[in-house]
PDB file of N, CA and C in Angstrom:
ATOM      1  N   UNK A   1       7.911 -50.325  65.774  1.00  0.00           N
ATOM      2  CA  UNK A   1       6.900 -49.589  65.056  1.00  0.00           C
ATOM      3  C   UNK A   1       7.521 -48.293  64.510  1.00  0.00           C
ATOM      4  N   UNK A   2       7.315 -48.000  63.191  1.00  0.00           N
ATOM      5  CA  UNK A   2       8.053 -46.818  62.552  1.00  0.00           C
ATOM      6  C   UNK A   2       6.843 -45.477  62.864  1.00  0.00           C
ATOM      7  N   UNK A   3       8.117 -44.491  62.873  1.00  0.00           N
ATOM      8  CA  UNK A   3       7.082 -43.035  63.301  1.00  0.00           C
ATOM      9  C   UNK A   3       6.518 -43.126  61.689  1.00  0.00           C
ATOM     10  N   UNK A   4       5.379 -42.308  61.931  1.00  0.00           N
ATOM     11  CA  UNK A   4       4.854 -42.102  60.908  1.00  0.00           C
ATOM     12  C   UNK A   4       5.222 -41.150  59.963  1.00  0.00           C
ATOM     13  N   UNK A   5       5.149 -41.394  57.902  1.00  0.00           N
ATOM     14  CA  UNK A   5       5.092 -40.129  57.586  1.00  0.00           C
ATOM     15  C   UNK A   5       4.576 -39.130  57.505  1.00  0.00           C
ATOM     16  N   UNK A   6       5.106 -38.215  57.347  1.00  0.00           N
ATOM     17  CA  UNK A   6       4.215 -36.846  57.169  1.00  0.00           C
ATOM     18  C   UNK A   6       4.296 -36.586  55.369  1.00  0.00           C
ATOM     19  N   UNK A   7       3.219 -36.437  54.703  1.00  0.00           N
ATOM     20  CA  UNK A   7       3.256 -36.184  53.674  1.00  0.00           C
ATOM     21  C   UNK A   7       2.413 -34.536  53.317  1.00  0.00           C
ATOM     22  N   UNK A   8       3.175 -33.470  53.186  1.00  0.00           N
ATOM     23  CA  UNK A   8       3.036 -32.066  52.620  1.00  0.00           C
ATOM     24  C   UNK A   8       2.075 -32.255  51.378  1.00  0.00           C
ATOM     25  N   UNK A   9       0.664 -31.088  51.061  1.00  0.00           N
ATOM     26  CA  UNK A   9       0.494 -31.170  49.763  1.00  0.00           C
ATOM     27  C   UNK A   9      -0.190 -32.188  49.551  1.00  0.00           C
ATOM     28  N   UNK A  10      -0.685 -33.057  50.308  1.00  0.00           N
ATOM     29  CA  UNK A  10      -1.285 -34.352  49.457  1.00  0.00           C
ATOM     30  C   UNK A  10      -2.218 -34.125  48.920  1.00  0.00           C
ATOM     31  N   UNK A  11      -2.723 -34.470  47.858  1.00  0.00           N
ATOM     32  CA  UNK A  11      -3.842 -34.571  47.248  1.00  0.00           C
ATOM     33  C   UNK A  11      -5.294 -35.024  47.809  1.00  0.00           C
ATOM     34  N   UNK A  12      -5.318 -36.294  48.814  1.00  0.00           N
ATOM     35  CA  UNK A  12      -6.109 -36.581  49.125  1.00  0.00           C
ATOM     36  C   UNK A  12      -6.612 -35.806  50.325  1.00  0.00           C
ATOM     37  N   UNK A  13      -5.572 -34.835  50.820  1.00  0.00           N
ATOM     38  CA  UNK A  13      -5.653 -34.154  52.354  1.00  0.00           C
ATOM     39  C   UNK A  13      -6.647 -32.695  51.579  1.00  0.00           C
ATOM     40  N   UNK A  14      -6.418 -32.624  50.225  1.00  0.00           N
ATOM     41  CA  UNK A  14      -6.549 -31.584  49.714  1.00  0.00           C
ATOM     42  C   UNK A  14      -8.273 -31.639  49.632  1.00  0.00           C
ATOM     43  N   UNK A  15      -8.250 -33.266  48.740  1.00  0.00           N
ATOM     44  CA  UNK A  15     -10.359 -33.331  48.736  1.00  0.00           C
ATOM     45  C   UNK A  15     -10.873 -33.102  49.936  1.00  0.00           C
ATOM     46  N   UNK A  16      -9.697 -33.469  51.021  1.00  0.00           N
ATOM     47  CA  UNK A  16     -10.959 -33.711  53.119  1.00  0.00           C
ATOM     48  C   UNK A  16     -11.070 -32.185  52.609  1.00  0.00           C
ATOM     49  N   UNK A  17      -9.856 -31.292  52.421  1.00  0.00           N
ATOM     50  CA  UNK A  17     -10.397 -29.676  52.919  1.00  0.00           C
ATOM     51  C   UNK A  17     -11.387 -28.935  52.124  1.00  0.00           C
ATOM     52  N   UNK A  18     -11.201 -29.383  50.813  1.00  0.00           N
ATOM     53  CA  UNK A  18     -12.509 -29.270  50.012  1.00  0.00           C
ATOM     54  C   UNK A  18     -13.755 -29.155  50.414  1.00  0.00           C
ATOM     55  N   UNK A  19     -14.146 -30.444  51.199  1.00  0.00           N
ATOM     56  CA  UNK A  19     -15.144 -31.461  51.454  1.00  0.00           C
ATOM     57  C   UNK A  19     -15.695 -30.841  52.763  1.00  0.00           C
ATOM     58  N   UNK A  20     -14.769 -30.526  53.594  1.00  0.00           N
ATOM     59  CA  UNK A  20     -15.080 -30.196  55.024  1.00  0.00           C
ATOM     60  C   UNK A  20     -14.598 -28.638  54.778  1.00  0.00           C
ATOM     61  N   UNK A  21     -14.556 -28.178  54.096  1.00  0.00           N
ATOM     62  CA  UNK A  21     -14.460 -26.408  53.752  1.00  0.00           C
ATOM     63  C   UNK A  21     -13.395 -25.554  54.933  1.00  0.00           C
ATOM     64  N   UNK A  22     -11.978 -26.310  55.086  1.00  0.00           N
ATOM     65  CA  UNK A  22     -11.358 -26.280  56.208  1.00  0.00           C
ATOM     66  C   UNK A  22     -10.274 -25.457  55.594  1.00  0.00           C
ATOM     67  N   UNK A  23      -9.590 -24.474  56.435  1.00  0.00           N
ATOM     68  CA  UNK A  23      -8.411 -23.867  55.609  1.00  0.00           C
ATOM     69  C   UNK A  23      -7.002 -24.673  55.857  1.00  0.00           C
ATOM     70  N   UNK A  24      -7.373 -25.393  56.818  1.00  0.00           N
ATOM     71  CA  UNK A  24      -5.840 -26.326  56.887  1.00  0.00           C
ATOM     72  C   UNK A  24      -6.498 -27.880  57.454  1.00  0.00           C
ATOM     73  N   UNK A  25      -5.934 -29.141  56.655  1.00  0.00           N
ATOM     74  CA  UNK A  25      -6.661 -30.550  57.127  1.00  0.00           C
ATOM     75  C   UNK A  25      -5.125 -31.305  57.391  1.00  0.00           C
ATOM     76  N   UNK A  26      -5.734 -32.583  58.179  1.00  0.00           N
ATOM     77  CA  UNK A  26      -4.375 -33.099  58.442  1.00  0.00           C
ATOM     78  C   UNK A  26      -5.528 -34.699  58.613  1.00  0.00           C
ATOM     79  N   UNK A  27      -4.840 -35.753  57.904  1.00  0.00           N
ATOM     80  CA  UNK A  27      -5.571 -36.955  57.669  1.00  0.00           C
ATOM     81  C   UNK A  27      -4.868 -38.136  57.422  1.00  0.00           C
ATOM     82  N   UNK A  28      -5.507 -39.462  58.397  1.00  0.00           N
ATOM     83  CA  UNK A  28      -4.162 -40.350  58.359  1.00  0.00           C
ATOM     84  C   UNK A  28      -4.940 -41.358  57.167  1.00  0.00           C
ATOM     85  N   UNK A  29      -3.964 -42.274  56.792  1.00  0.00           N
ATOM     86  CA  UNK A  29      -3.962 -43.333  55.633  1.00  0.00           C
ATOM     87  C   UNK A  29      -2.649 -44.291  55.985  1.00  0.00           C
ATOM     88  N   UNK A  30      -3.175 -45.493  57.061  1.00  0.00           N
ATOM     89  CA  UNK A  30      -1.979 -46.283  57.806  1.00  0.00           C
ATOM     90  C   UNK A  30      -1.383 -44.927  58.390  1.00  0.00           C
ATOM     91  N   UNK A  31       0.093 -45.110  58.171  1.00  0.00           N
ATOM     92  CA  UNK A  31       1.079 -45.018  59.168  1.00  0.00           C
ATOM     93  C   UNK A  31       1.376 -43.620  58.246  1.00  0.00           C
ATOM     94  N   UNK A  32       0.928 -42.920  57.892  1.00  0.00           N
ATOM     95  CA  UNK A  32       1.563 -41.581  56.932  1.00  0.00           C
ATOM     96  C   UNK A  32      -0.366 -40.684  57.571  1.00  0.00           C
ATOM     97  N   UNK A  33       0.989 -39.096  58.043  1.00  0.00           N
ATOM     98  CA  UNK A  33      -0.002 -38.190  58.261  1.00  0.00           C
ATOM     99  C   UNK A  33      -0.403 -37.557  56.809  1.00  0.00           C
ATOM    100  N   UNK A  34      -1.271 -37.079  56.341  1.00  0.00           N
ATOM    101  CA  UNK A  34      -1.370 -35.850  54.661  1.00  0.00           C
ATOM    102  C   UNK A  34      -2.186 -34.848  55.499  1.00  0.00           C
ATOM    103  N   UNK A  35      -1.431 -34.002  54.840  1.00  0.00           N
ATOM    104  CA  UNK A  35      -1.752 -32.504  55.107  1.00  0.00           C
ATOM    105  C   UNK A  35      -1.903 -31.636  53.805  1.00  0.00           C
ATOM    106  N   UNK A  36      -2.731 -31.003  54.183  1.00  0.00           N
ATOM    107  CA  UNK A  36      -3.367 -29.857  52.690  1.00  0.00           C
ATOM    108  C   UNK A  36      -3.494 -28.658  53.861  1.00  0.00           C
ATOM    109  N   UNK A  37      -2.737 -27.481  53.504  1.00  0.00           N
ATOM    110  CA  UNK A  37      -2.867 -26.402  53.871  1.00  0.00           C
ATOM    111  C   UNK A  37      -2.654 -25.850  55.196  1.00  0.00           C
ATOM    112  N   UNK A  38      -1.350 -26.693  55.482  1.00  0.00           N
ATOM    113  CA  UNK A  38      -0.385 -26.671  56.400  1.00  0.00           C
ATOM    114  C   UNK A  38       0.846 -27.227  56.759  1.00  0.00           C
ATOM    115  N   UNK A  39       2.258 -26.710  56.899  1.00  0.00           N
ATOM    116  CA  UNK A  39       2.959 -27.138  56.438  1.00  0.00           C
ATOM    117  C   UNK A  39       3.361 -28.494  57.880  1.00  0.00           C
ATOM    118  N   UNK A  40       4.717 -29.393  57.421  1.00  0.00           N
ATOM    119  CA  UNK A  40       4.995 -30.030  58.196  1.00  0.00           C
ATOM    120  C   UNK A  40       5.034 -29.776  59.605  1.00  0.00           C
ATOM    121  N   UNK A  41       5.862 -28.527  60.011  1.00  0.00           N
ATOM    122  CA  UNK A  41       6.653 -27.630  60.790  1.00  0.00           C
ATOM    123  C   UNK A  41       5.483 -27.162  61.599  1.00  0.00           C
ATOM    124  N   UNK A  42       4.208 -26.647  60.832  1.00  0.00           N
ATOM    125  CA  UNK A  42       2.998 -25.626  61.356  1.00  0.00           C
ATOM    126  C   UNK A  42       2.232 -27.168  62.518  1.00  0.00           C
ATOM    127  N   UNK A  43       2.046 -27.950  62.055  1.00  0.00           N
ATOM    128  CA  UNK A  43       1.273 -29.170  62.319  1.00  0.00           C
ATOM    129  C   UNK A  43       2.391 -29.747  63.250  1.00  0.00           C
ATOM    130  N   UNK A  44       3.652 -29.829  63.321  1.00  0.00           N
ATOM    131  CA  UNK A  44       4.167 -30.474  64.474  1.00  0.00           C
ATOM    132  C   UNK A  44       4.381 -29.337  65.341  1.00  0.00           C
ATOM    133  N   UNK A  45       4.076 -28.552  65.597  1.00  0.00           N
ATOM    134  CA  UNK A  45       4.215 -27.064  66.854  1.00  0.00           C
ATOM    135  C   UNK A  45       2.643 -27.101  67.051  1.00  0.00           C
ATOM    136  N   UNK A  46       1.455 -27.688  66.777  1.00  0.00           N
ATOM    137  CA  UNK A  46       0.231 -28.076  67.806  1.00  0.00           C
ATOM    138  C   UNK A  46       0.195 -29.124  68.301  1.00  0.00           C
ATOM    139  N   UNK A  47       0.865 -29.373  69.278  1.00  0.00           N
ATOM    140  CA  UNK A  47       0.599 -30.780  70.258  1.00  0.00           C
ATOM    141  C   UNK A  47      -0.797 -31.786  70.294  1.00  0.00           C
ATOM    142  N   UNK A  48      -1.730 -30.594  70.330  1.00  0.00           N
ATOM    143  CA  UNK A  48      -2.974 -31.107  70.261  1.00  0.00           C
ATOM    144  C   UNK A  48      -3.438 -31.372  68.907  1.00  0.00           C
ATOM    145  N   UNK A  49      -2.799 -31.384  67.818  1.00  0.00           N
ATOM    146  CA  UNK A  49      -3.304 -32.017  66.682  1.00  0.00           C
ATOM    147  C   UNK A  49      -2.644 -32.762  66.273  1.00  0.00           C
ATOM    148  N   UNK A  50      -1.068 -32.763  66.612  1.00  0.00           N
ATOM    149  CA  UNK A  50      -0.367 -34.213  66.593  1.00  0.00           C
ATOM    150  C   UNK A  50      -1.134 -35.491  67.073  1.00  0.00           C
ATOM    151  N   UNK A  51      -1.146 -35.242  68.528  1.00  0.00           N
ATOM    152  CA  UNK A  51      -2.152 -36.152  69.162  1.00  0.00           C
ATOM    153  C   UNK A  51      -3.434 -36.672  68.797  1.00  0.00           C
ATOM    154  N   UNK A  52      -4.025 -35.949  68.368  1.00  0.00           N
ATOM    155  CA  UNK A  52      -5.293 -36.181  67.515  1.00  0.00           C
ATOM    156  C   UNK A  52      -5.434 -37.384  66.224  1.00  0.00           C
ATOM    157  N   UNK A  53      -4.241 -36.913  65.561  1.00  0.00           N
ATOM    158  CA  UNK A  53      -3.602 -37.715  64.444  1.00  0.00           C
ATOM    159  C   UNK A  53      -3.151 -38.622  64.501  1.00  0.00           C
ATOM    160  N   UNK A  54      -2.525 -39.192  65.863  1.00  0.00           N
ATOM    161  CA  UNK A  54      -1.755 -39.990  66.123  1.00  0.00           C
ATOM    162  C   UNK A  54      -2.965 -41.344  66.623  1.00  0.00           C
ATOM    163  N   UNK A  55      -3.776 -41.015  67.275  1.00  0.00           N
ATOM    164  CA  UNK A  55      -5.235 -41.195  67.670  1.00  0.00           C
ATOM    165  C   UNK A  55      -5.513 -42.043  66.466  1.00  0.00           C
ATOM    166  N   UNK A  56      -5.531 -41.150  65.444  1.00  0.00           N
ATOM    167  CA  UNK A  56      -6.195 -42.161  63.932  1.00  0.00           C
ATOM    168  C   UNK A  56      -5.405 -43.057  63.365  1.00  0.00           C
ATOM    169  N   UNK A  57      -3.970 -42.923  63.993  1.00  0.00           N
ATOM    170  CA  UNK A  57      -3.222 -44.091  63.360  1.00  0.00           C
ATOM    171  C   UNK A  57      -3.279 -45.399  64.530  1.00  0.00           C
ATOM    172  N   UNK A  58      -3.284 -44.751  65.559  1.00  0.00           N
ATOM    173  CA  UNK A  58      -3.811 -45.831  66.625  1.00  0.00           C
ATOM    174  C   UNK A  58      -4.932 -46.730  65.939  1.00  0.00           C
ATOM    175  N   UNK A  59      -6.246 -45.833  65.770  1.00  0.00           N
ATOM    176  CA  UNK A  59      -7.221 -46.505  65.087  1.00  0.00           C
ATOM    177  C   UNK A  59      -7.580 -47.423  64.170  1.00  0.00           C
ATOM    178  N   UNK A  60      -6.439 -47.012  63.046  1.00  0.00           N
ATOM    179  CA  UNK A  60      -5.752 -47.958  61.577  1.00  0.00           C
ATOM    180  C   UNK A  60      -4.860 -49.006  62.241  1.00  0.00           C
ATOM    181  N   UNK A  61      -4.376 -49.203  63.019  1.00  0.00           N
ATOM    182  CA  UNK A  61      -3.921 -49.860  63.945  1.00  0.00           C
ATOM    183  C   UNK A  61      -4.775 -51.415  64.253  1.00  0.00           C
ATOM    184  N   UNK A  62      -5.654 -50.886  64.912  1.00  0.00           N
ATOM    185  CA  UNK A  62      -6.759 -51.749  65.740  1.00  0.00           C
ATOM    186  C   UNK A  62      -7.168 -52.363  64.986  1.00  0.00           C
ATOM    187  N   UNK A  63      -7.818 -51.797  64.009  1.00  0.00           N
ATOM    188  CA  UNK A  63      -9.089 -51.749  63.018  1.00  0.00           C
ATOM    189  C   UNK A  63      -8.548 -52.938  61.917  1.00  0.00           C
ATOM    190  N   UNK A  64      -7.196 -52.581  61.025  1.00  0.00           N
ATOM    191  CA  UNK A  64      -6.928 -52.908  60.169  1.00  0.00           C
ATOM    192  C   UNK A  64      -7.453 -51.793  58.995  1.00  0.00           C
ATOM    193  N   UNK A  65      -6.483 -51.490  57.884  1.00  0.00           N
ATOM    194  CA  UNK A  65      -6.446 -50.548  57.224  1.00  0.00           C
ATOM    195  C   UNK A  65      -8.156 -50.492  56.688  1.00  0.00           C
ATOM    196  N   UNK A  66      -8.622 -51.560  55.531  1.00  0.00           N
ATOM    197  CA  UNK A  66      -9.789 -51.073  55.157  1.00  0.00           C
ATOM    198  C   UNK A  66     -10.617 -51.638  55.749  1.00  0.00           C
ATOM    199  N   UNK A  67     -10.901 -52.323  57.318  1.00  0.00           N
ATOM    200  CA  UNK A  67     -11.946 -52.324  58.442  1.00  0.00           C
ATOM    201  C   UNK A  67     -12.099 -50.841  58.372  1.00  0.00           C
ATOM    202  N   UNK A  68     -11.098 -50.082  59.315  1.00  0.00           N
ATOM    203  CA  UNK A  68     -11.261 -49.262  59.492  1.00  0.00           C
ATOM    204  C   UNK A  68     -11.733 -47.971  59.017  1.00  0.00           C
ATOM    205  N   UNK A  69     -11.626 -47.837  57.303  1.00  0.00           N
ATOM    206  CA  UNK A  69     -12.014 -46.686  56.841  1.00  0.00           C
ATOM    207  C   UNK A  69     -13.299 -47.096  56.353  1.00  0.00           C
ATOM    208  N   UNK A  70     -13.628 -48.756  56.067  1.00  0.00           N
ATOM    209  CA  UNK A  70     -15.286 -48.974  55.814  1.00  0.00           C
ATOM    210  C   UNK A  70     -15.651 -48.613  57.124  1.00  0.00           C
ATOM    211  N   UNK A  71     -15.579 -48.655  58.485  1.00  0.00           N
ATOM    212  CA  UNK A  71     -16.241 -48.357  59.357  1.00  0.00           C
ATOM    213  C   UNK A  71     -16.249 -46.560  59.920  1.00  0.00           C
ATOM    214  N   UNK A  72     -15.383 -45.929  59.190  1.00  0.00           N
ATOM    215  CA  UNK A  72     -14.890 -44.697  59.208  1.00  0.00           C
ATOM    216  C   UNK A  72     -16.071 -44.414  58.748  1.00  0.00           C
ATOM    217  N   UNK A  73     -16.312 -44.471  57.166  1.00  0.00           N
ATOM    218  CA  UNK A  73     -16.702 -43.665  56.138  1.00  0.00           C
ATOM    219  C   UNK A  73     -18.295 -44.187  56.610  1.00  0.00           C
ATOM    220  N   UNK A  74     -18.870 -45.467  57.077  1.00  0.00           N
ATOM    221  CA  UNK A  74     -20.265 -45.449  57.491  1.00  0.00           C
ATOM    222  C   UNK A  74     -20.396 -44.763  58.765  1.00  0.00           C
ATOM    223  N   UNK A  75     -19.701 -44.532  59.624  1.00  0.00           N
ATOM    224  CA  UNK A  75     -19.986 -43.882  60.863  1.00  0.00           C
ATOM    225  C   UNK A  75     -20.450 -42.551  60.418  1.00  0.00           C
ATOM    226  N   UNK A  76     -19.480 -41.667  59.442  1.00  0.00           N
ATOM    227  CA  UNK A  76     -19.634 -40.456  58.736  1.00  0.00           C
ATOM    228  C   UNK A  76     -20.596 -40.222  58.431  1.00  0.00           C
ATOM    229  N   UNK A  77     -21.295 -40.865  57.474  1.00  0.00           N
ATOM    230  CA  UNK A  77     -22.392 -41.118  56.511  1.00  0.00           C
ATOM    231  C   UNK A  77     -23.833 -41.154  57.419  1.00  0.00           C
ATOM    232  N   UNK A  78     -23.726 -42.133  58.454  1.00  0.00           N
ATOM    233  CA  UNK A  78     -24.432 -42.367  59.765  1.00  0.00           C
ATOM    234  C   UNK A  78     -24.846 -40.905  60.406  1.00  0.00           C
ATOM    235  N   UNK A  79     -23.403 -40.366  61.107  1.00  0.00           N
ATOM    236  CA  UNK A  79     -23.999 -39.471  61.890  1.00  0.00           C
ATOM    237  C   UNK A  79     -23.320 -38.149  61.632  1.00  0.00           C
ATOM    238  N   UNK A  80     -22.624 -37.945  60.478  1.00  0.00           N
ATOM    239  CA  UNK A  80     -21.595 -36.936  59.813  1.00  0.00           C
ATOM    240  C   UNK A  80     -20.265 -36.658  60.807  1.00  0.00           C
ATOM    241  N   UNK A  81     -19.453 -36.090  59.560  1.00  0.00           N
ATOM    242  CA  UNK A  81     -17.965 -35.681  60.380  1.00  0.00           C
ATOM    243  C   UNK A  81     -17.743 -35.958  62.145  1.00  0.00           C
ATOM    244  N   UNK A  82     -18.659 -34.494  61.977  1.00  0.00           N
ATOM    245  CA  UNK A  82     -18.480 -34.301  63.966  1.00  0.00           C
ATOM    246  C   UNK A  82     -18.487 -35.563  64.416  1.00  0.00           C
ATOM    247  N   UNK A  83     -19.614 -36.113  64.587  1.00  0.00           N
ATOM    248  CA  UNK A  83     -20.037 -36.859  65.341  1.00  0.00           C
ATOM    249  C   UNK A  83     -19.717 -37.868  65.529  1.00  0.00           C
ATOM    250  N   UNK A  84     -18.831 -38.438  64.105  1.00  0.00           N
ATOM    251  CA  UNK A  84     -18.294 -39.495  64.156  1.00  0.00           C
ATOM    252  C   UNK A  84     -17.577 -40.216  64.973  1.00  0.00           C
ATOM    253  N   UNK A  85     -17.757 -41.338  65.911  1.00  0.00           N
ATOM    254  CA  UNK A  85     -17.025 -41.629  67.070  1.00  0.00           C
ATOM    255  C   UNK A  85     -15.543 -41.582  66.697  1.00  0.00           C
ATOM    256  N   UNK A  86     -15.080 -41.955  65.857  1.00  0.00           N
ATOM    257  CA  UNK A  86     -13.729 -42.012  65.508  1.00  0.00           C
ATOM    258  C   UNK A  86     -13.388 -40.434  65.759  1.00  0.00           C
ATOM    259  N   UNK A  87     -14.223 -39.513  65.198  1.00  0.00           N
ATOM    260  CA  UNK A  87     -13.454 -38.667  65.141  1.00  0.00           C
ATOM    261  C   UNK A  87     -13.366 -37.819  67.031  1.00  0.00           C
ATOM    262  N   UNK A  88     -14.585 -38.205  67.621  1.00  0.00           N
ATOM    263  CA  UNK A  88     -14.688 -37.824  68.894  1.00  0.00           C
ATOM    264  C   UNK A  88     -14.320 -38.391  69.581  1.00  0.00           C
ATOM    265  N   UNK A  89     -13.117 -39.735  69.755  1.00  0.00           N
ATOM    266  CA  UNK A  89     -12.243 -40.689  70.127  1.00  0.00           C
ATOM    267  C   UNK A  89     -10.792 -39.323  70.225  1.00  0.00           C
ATOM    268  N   UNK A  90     -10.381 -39.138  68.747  1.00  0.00           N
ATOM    269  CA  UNK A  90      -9.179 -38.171  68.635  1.00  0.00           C
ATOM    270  C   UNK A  90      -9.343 -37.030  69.122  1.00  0.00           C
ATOM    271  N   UNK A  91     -10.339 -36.558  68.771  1.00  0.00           N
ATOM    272  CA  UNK A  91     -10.544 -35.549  69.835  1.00  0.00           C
ATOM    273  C   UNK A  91     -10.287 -34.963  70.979  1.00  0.00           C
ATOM    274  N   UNK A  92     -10.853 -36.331  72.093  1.00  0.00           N
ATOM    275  CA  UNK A  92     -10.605 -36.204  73.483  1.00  0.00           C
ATOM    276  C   UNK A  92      -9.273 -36.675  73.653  1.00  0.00           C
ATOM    277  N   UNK A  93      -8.648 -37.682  72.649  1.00  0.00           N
ATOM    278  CA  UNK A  93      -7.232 -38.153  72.581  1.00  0.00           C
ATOM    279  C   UNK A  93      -5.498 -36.769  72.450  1.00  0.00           C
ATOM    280  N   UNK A  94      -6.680 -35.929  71.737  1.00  0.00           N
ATOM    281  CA  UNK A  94      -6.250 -34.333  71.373  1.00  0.00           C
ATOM    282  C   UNK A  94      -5.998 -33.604  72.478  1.00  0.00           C
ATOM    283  N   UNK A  95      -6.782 -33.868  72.965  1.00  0.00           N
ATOM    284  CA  UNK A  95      -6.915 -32.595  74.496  1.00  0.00           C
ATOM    285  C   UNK A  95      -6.028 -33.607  75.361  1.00  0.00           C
ATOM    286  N   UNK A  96      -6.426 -35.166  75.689  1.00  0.00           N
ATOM    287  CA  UNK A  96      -5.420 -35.626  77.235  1.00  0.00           C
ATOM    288  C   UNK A  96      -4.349 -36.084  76.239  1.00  0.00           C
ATOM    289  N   UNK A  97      -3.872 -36.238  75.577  1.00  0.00           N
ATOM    290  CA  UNK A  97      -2.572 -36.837  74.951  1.00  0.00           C
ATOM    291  C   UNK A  97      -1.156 -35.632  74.467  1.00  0.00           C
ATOM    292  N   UNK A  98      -1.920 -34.509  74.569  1.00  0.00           N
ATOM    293  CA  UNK A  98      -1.121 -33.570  73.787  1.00  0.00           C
ATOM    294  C   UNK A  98       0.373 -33.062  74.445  1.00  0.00           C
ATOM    295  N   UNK A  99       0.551 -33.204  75.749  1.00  0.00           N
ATOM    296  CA  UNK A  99       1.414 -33.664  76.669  1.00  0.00           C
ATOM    297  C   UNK A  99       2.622 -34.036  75.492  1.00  0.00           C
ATOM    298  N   UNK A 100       2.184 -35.697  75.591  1.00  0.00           N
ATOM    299  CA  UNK A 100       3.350 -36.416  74.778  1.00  0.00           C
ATOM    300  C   UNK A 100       3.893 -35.783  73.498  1.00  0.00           C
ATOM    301  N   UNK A 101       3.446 -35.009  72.937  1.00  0.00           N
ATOM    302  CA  UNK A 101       3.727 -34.090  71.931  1.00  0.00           C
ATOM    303  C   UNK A 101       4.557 -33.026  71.647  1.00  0.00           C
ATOM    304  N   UNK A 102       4.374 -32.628  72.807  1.00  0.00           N
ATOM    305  CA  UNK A 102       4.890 -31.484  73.093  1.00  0.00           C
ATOM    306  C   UNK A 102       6.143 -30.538  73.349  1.00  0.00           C
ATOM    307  N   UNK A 103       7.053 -32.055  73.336  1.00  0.00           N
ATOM    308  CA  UNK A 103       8.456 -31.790  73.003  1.00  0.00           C
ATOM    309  C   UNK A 103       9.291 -30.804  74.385  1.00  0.00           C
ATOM    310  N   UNK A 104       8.965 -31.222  75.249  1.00  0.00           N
ATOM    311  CA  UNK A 104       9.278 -29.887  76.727  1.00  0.00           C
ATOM    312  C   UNK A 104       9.117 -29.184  76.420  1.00  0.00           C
ATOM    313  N   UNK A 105       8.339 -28.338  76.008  1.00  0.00           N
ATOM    314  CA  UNK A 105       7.443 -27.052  75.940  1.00  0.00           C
ATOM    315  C   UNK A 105       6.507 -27.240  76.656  1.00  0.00           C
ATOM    316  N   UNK A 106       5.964 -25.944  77.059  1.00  0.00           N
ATOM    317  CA  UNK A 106       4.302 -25.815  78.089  1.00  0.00           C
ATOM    318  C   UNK A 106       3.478 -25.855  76.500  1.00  0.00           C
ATOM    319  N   UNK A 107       2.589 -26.940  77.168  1.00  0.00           N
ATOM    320  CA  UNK A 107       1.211 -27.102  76.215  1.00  0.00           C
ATOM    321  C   UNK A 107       0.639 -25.607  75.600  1.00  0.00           C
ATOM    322  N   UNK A 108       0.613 -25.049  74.589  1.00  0.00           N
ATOM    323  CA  UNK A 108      -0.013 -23.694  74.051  1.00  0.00           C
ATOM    324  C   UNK A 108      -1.414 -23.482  74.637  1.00  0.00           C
ATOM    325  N   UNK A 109      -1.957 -22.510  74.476  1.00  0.00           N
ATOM    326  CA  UNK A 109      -3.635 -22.849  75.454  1.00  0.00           C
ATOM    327  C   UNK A 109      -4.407 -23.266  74.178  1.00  0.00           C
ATOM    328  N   UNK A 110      -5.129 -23.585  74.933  1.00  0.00           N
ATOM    329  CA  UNK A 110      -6.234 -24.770  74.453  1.00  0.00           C
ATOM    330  C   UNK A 110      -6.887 -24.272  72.821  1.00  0.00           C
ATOM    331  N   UNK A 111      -7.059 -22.852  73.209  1.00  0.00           N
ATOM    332  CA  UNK A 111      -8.301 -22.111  72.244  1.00  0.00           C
ATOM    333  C   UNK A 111      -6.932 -21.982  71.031  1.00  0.00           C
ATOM    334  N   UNK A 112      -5.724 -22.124  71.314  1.00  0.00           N
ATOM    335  CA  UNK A 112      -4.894 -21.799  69.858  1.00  0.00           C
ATOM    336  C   UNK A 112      -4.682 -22.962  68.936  1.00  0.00           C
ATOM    337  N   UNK A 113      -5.156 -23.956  69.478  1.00  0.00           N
ATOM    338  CA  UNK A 113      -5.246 -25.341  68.764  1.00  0.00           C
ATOM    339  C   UNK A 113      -6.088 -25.156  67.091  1.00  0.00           C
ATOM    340  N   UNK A 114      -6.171 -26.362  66.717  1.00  0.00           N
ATOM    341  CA  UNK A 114      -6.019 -26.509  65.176  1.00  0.00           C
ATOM    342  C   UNK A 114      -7.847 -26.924  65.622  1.00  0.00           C
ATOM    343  N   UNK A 115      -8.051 -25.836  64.733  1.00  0.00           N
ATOM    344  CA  UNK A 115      -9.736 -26.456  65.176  1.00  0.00           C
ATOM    345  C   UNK A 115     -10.381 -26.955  64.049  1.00  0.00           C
ATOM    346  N   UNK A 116      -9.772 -28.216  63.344  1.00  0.00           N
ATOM    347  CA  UNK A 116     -10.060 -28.511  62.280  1.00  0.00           C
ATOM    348  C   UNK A 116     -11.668 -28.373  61.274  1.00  0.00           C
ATOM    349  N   UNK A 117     -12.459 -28.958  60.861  1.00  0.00           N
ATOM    350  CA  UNK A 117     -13.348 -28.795  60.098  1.00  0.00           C
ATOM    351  C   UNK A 117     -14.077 -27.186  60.788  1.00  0.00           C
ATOM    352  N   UNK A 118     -14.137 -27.127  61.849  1.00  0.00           N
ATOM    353  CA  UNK A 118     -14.901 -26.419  62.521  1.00  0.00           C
ATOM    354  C   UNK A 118     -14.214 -24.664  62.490  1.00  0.00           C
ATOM    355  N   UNK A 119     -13.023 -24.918  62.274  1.00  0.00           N
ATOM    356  CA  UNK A 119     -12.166 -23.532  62.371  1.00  0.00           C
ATOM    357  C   UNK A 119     -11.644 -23.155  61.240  1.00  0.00           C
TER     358      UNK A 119
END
């Protein structure tokens, strides 16, 4: 299984931050992370949002590419962003997974994490 890319600048990372009024987004599509308004470097030094991310490629995984984002985008629609199980799957995947991330470093505390739509 290939690590995933990271794609800087994307366009489509750019509409989530738009959309979700976020100053930095990070969003998977298969096996490639996109990021709008954060760089590669900034996004791999939070463990807990690696993990998070990694979570959604797990998900694209399972799912199959467009299972998964038709069931994405109605969950959304259903019960919005937050709530979305997918997204409250990565979430908790965020907080116990961030470990593996972390590259032997001590985990950063909790509250300095990437508090996406919400921060």
């Amino acid at each position: 299984m290939k690590p995933p890319r990271i794609i800087e600048n994307s366009p489509f990372a750019r509409i989530a931050r738009i959309v979700l009024q976020s100053r930095s987004v990070a969003m998977v599509l298969g096996n490639s992370i996109h990021l709008s308004g954060a760089t590669r470097e900034q996004f791999l030094q939070d463990p807990y949002w690696v993990a998070h991310e990694m979570c959604h490629i797990r998900q694209f995984r399972e799912h199959g590419p467009a299972k998964f984002l038709w069931k994405y985008l109605v969950e959304s629609a259903r019960v919005g962003y937050f709530n979305n199980k997918f997204e409250a799957e990565a979430r908790l995947a965020g907080r116990l997974d961030a470990h593996l991330y972390a590259g032997n470093r001590p985990l950063p505390d909790p509250e300095q994490m990437h508090k996406g739509a919400r921060g």
